[in-house]
PDB file of N, CA and C in Angstrom:
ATOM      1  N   UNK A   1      -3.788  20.589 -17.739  1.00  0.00           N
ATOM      2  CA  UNK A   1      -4.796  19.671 -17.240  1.00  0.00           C
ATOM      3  C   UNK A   1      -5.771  20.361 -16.292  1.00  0.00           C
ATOM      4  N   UNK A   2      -5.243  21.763 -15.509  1.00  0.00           N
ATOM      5  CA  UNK A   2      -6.241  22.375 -15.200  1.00  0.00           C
ATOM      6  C   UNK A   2      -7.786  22.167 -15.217  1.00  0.00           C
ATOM      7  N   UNK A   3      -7.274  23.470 -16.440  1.00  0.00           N
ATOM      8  CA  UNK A   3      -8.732  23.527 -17.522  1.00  0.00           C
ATOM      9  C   UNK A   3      -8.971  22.516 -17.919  1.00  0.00           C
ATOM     10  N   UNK A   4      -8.954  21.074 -17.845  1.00  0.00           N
ATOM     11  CA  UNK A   4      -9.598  20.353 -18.928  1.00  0.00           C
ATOM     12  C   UNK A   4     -10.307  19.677 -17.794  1.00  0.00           C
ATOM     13  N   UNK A   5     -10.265  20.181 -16.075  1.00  0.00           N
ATOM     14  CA  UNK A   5     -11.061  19.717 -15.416  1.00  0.00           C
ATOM     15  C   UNK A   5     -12.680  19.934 -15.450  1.00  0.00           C
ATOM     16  N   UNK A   6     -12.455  21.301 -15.818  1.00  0.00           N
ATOM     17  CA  UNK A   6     -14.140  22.028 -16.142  1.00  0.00           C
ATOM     18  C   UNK A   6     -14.891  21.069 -16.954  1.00  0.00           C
ATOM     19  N   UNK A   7     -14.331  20.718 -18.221  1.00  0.00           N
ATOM     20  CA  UNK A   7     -15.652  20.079 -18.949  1.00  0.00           C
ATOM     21  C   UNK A   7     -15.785  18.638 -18.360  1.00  0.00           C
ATOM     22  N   UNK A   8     -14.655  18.243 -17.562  1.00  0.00           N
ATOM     23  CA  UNK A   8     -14.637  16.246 -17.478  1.00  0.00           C
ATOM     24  C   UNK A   8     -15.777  16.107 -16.228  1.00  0.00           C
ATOM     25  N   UNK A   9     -16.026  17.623 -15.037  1.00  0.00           N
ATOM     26  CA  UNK A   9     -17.004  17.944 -14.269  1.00  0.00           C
ATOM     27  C   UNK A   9     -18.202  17.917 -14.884  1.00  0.00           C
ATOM     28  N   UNK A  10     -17.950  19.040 -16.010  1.00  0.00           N
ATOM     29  CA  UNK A  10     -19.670  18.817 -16.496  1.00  0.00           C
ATOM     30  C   UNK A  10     -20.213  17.636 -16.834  1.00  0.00           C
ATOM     31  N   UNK A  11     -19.353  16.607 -17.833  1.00  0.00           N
ATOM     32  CA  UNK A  11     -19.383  15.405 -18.456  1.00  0.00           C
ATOM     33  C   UNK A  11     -20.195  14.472 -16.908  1.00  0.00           C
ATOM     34  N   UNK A  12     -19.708  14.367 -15.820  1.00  0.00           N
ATOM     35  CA  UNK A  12     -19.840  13.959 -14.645  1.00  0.00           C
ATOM     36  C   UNK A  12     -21.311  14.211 -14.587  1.00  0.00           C
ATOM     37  N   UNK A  13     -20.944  15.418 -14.163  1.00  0.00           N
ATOM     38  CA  UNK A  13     -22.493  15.715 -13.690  1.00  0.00           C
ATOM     39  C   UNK A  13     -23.897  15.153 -14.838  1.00  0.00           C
ATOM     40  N   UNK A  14     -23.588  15.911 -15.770  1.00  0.00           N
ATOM     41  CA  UNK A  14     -24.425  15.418 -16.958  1.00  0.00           C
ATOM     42  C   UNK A  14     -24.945  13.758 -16.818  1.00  0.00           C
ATOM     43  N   UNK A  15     -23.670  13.400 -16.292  1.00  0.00           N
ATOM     44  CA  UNK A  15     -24.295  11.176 -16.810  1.00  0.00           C
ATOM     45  C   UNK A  15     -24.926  11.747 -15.396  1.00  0.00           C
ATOM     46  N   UNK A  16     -24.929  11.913 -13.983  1.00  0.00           N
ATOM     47  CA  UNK A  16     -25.568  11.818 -13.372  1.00  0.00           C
ATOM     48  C   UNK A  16     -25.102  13.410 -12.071  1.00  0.00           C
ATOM     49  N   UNK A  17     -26.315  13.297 -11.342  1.00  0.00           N
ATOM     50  CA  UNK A  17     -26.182  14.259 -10.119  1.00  0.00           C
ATOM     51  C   UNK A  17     -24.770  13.761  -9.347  1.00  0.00           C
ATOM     52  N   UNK A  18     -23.908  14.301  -8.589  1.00  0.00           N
ATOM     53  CA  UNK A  18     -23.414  14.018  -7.457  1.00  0.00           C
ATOM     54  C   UNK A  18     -22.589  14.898  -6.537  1.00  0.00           C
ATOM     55  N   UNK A  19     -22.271  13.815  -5.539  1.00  0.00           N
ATOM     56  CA  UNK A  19     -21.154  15.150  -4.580  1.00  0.00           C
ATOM     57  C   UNK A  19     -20.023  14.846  -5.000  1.00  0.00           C
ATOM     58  N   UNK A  20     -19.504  16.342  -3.949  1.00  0.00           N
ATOM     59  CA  UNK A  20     -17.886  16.636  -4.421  1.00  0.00           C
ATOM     60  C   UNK A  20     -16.995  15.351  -4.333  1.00  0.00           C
ATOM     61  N   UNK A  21     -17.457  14.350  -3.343  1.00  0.00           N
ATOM     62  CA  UNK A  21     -16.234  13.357  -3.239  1.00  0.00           C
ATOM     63  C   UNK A  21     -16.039  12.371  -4.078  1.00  0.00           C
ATOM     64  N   UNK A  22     -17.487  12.190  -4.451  1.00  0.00           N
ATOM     65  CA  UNK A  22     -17.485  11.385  -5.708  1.00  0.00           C
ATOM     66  C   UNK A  22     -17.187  11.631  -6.810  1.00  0.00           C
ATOM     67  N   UNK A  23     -16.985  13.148  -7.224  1.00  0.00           N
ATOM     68  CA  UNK A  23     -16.602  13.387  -8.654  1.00  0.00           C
ATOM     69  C   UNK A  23     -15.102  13.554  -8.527  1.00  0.00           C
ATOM     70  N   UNK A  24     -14.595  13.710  -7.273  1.00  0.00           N
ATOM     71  CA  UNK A  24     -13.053  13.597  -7.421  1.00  0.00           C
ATOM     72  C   UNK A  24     -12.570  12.465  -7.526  1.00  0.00           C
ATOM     73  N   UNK A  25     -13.132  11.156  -7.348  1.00  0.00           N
ATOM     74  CA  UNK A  25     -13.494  10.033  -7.100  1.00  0.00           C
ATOM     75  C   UNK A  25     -13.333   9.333  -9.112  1.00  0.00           C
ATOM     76  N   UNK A  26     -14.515  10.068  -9.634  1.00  0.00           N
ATOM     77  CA  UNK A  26     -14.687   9.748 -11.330  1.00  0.00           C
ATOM     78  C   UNK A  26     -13.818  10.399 -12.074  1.00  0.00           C
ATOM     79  N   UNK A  27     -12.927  11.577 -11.476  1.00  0.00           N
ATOM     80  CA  UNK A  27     -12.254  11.990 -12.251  1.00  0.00           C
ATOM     81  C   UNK A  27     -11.209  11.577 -12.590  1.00  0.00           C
ATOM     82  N   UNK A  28     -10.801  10.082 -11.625  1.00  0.00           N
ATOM     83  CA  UNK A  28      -9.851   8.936 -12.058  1.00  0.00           C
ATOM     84  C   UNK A  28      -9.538   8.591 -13.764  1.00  0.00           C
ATOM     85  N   UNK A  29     -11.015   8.784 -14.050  1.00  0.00           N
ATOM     86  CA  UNK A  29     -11.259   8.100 -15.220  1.00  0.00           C
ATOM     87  C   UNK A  29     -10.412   8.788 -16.541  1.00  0.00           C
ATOM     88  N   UNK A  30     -10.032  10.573 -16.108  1.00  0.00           N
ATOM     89  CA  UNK A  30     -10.002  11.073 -17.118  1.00  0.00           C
ATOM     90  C   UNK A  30      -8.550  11.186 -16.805  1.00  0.00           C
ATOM     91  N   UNK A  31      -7.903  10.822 -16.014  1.00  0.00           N
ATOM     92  CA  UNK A  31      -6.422  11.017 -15.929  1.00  0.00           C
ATOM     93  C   UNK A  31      -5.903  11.660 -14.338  1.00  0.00           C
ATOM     94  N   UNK A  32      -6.793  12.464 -13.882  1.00  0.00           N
ATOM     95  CA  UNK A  32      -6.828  13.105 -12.346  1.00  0.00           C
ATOM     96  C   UNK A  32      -6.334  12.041 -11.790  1.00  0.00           C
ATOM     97  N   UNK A  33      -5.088  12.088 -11.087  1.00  0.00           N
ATOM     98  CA  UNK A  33      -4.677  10.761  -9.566  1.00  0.00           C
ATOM     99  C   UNK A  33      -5.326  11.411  -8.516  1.00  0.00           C
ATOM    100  N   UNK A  34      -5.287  10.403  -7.833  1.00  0.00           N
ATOM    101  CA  UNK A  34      -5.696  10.243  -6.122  1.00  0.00           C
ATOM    102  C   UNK A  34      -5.551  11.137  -4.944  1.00  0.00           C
ATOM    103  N   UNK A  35      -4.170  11.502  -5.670  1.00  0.00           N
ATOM    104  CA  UNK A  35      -3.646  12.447  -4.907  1.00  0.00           C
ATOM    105  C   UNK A  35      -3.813  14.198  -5.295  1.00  0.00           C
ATOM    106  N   UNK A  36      -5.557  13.959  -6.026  1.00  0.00           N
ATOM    107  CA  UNK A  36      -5.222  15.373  -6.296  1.00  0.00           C
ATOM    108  C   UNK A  36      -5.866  16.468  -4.929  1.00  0.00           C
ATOM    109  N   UNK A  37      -5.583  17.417  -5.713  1.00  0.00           N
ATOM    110  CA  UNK A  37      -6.322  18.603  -4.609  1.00  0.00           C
ATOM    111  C   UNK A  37      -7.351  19.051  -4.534  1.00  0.00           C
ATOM    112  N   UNK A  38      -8.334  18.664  -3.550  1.00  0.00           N
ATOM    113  CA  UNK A  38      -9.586  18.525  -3.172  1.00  0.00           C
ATOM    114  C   UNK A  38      -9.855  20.026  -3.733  1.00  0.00           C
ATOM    115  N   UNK A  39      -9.467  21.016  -2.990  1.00  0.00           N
ATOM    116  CA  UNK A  39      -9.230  22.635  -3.149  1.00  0.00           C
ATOM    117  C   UNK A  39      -9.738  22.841  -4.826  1.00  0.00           C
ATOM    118  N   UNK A  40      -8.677  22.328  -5.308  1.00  0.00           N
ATOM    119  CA  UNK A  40      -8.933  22.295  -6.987  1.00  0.00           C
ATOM    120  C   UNK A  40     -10.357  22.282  -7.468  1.00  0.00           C
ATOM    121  N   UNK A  41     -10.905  20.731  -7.081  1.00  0.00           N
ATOM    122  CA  UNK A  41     -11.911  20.487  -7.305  1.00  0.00           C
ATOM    123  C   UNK A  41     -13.034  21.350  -6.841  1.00  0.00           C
ATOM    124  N   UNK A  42     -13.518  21.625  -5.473  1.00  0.00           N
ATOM    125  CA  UNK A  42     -14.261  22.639  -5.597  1.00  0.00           C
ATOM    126  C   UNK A  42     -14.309  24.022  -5.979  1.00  0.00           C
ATOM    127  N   UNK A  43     -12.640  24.209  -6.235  1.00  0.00           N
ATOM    128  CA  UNK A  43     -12.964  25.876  -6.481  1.00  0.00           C
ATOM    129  C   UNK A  43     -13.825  25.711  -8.439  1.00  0.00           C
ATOM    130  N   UNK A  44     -13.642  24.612  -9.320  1.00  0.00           N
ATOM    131  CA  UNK A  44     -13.826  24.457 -10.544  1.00  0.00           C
ATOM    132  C   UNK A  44     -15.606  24.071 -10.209  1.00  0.00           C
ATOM    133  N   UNK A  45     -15.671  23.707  -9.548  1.00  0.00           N
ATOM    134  CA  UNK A  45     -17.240  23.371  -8.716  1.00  0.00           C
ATOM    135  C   UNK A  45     -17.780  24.361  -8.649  1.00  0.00           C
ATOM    136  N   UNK A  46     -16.711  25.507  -7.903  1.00  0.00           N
ATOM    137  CA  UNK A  46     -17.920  26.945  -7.483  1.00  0.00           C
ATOM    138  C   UNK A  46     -17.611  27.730  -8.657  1.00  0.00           C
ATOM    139  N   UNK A  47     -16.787  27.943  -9.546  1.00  0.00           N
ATOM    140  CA  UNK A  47     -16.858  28.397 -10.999  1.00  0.00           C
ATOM    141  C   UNK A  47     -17.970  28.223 -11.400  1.00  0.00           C
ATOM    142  N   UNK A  48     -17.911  26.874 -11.978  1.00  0.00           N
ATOM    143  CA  UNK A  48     -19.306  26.291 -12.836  1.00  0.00           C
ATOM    144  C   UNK A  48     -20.567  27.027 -11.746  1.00  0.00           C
ATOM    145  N   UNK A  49     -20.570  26.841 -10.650  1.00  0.00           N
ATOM    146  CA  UNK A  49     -21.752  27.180 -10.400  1.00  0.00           C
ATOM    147  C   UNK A  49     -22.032  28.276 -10.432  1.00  0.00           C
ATOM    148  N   UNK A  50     -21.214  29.753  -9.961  1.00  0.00           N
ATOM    149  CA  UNK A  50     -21.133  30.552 -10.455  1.00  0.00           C
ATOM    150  C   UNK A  50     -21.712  31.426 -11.578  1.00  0.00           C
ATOM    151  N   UNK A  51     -21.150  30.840 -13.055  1.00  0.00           N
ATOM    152  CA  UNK A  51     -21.063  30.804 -14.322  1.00  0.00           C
ATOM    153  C   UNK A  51     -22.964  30.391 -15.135  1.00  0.00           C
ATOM    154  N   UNK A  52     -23.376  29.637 -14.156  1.00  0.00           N
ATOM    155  CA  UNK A  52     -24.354  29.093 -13.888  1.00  0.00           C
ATOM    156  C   UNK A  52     -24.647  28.028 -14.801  1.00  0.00           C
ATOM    157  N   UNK A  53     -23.626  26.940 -14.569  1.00  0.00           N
ATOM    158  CA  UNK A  53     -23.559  25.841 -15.483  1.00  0.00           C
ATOM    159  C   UNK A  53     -24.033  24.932 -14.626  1.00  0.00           C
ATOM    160  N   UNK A  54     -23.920  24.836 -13.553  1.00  0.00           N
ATOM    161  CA  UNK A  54     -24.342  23.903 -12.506  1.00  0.00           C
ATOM    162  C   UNK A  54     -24.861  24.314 -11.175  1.00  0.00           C
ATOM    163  N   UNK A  55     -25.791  23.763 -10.708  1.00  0.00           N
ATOM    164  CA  UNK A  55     -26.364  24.049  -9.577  1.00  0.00           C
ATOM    165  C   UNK A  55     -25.719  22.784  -8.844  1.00  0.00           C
ATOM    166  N   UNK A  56     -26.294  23.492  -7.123  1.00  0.00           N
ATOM    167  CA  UNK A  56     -26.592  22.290  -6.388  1.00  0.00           C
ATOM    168  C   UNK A  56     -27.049  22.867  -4.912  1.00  0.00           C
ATOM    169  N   UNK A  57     -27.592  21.929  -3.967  1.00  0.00           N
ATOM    170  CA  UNK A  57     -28.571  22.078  -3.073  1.00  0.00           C
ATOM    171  C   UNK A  57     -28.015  21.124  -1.770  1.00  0.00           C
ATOM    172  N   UNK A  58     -28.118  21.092  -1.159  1.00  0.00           N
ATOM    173  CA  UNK A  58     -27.470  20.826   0.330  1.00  0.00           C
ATOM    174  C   UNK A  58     -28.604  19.120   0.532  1.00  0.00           C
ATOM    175  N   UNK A  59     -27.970  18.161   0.512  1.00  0.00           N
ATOM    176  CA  UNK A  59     -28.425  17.065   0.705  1.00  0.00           C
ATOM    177  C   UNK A  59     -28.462  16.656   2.634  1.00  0.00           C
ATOM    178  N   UNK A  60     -29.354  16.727   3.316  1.00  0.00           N
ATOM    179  CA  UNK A  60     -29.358  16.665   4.615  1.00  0.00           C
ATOM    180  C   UNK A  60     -30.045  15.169   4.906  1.00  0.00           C
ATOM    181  N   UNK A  61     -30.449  14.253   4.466  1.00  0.00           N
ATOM    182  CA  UNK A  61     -31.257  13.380   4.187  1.00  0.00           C
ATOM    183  C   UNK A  61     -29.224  12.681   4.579  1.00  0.00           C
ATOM    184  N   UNK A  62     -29.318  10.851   5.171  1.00  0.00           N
ATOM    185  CA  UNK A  62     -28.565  10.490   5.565  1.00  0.00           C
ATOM    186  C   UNK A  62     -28.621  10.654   7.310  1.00  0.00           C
ATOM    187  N   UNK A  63     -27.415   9.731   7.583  1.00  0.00           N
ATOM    188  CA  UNK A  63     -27.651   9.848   9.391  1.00  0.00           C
ATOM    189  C   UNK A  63     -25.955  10.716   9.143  1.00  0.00           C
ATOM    190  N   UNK A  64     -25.225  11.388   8.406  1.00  0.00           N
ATOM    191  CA  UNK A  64     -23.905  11.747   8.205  1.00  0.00           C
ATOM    192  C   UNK A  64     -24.055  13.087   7.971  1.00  0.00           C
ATOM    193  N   UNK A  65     -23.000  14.195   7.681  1.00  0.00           N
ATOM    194  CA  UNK A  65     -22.856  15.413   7.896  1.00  0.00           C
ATOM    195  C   UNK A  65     -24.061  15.774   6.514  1.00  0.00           C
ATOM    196  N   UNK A  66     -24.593  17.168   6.169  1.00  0.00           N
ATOM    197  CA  UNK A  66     -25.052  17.481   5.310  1.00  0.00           C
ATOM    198  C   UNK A  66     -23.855  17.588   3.594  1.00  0.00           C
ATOM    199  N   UNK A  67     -24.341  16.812   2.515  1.00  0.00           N
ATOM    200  CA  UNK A  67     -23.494  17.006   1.457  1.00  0.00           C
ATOM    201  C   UNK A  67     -24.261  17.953   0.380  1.00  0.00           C
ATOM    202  N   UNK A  68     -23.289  18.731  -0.302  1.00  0.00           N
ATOM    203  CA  UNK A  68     -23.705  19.269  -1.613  1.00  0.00           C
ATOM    204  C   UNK A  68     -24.193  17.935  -2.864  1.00  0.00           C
ATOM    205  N   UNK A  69     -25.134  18.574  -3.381  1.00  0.00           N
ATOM    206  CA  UNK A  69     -25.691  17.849  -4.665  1.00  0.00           C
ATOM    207  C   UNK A  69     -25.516  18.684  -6.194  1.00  0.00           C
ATOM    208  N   UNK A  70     -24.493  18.168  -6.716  1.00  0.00           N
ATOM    209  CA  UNK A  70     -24.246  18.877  -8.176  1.00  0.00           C
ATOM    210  C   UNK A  70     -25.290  18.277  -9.482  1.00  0.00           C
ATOM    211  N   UNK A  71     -26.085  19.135 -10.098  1.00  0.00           N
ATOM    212  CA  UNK A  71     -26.340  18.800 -11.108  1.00  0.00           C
ATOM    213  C   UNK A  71     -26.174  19.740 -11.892  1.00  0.00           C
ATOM    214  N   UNK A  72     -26.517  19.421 -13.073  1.00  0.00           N
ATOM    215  CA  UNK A  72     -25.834  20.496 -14.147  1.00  0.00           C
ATOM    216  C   UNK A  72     -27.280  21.292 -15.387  1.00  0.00           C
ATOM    217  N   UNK A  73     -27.176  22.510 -15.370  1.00  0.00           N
ATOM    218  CA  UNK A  73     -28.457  23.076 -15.668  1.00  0.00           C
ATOM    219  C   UNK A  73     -28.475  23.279 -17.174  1.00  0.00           C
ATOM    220  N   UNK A  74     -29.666  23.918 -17.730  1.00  0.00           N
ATOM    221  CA  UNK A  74     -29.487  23.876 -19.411  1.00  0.00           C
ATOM    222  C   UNK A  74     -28.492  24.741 -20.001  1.00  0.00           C
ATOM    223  N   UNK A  75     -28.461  25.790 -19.228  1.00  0.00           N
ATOM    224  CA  UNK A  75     -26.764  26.770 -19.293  1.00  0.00           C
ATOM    225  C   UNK A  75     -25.482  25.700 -19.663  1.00  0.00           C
ATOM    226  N   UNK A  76     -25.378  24.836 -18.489  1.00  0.00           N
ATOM    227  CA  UNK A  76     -24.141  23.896 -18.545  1.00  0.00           C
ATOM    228  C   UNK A  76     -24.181  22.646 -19.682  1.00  0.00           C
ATOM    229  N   UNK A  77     -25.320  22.645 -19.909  1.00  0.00           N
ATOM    230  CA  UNK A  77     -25.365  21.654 -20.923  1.00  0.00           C
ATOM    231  C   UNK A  77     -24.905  22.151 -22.445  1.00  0.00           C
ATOM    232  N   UNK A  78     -25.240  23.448 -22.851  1.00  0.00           N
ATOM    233  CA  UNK A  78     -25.023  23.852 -23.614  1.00  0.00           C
ATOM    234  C   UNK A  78     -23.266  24.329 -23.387  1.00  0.00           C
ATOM    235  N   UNK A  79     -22.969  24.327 -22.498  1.00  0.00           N
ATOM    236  CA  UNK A  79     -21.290  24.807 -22.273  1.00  0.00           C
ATOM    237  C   UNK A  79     -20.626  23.797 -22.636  1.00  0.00           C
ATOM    238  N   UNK A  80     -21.202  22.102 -22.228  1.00  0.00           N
ATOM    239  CA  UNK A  80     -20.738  20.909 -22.291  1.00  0.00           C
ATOM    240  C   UNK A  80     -20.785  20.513 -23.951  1.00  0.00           C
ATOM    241  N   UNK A  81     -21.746  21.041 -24.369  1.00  0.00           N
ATOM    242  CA  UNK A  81     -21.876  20.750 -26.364  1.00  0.00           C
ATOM    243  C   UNK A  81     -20.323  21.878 -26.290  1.00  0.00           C
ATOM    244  N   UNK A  82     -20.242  22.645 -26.401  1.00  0.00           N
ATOM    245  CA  UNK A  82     -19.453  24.013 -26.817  1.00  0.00           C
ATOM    246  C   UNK A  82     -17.801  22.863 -26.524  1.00  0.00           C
ATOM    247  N   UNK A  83     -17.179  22.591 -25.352  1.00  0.00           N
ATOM    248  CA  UNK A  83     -16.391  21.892 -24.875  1.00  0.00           C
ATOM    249  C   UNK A  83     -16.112  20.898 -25.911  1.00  0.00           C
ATOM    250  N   UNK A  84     -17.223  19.888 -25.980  1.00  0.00           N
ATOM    251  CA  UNK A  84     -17.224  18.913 -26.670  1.00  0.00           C
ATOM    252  C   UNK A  84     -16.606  19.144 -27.991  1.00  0.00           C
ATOM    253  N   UNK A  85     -17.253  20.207 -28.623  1.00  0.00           N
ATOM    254  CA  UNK A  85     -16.786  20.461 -30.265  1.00  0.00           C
ATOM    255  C   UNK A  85     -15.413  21.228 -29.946  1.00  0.00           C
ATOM    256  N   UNK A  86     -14.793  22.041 -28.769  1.00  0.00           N
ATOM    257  CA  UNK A  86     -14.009  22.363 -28.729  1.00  0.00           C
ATOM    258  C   UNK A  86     -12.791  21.452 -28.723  1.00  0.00           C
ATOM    259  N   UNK A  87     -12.758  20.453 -27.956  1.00  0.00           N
ATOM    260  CA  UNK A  87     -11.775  18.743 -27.423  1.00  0.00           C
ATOM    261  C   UNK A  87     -11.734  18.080 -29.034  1.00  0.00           C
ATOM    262  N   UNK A  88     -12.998  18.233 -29.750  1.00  0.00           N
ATOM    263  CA  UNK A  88     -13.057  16.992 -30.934  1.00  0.00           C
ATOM    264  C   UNK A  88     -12.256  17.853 -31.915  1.00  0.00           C
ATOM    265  N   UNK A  89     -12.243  18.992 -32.019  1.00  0.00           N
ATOM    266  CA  UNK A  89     -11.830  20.085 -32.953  1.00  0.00           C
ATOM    267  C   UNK A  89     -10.201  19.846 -32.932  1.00  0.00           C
ATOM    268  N   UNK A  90      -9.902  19.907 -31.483  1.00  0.00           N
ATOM    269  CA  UNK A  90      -8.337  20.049 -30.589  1.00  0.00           C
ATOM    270  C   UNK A  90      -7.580  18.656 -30.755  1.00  0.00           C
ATOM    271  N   UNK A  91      -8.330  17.500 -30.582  1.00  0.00           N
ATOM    272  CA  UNK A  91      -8.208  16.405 -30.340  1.00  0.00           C
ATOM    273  C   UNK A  91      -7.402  15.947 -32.142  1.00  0.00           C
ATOM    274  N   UNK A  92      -8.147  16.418 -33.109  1.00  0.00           N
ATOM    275  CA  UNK A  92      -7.746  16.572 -34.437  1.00  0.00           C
ATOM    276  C   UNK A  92      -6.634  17.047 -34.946  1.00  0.00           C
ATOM    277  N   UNK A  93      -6.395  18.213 -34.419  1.00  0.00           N
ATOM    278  CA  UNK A  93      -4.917  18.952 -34.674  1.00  0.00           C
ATOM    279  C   UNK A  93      -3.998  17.994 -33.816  1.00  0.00           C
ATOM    280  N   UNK A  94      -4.531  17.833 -32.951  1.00  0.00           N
ATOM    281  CA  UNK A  94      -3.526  17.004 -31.772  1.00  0.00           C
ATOM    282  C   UNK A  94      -2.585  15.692 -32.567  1.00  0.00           C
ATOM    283  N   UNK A  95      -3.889  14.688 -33.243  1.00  0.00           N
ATOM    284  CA  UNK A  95      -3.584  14.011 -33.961  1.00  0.00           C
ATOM    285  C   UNK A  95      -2.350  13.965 -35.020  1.00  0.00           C
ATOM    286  N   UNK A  96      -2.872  15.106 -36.070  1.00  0.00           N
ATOM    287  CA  UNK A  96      -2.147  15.600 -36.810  1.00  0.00           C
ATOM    288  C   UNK A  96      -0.667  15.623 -36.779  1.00  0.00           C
ATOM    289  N   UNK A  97      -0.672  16.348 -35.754  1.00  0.00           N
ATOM    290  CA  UNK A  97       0.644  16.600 -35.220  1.00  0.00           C
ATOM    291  C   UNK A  97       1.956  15.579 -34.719  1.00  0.00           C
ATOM    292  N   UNK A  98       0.720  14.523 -33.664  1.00  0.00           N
ATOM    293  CA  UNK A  98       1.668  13.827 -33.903  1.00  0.00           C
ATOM    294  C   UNK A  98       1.963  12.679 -34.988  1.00  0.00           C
ATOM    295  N   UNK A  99       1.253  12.921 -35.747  1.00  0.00           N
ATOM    296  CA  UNK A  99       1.544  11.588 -37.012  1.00  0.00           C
ATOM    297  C   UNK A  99       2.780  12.221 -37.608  1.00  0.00           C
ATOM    298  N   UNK A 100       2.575  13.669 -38.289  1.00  0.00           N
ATOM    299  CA  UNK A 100       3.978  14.285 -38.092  1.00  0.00           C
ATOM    300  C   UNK A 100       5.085  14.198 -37.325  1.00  0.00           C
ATOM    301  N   UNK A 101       5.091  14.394 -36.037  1.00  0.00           N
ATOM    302  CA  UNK A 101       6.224  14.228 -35.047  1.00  0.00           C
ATOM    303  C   UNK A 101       7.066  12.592 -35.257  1.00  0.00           C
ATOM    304  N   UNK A 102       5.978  11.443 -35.368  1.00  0.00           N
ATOM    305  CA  UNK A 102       6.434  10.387 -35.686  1.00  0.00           C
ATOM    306  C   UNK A 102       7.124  10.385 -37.361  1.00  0.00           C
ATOM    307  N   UNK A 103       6.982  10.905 -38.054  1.00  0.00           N
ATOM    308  CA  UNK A 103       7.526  10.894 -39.207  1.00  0.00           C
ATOM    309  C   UNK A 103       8.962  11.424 -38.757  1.00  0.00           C
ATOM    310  N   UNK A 104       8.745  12.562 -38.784  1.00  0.00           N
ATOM    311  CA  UNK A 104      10.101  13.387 -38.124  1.00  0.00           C
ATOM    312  C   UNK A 104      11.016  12.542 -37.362  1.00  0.00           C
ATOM    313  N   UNK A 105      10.483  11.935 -36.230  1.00  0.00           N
ATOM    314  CA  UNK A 105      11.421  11.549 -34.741  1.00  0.00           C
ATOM    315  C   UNK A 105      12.072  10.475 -35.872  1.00  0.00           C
ATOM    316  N   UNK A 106      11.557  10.171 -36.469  1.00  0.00           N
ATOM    317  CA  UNK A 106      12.378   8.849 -36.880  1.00  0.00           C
ATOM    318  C   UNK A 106      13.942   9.409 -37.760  1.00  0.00           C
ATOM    319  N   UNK A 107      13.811  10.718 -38.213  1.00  0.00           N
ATOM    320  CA  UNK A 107      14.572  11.418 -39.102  1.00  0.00           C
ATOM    321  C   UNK A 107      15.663  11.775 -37.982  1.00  0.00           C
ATOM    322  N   UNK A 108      14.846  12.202 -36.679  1.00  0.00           N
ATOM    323  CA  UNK A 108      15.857  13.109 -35.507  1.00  0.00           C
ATOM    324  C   UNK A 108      16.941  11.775 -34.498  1.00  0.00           C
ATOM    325  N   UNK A 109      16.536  10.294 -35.276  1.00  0.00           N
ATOM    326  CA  UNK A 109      17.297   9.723 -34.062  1.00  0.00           C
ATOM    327  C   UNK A 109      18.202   9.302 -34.745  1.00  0.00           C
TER     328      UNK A 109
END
């Protein structure tokens, strides 16, 4: 589940800009609990940005501390197609497999 944080970030960013707290926040959606590790999240943050899939710029605007602003650049967009066909590709065998396994389990009990 690591790795499958990278693309559910880009996916994030892509529907819209945001900060770090909020995307640890959306990453509810993809299975990430509550209790995950903040640490996690930005070090996959400064990857991507890194990598140069995503930018972002220091939001000082607010009466509250200065926040990072993630958006995601044409580099990352094209990483996010690549992902995509990679998950739909994976997601298939995945399938597969278990329609098999259910055939089987029924043999193994």
């Amino acid at each position: 589940m690591d790795r499958f944080m990278e693309p559910c970030l880009l996916l994030l960013i892509a529907e819209k800009p945001a900060y770090g707290y909020e995307l640890m926040s959306r990453l509810q959606d993809f299975g990430f609990g509550d209790d995950q590790d903040p640490g996690m999240v930005y070090r996959n943050l400064r990857r991507l940005e890194n990598q140069g899939a995503i930018e972002s710029q220091w939001d000082t605007s607010g009466s509250g501390p200065a926040r990072r602003l993630y958006e995601i650049t044409p580099d990352g967009s094209g990483y996010l197609r690549t992902w995509g066909q990679i998950l739909t590709r994976n997601s298939e065998r995945i399938h597969i497999f278990l329609q098999r396994f259910k055939t089987l389990k029924e043999e193994l009990v």
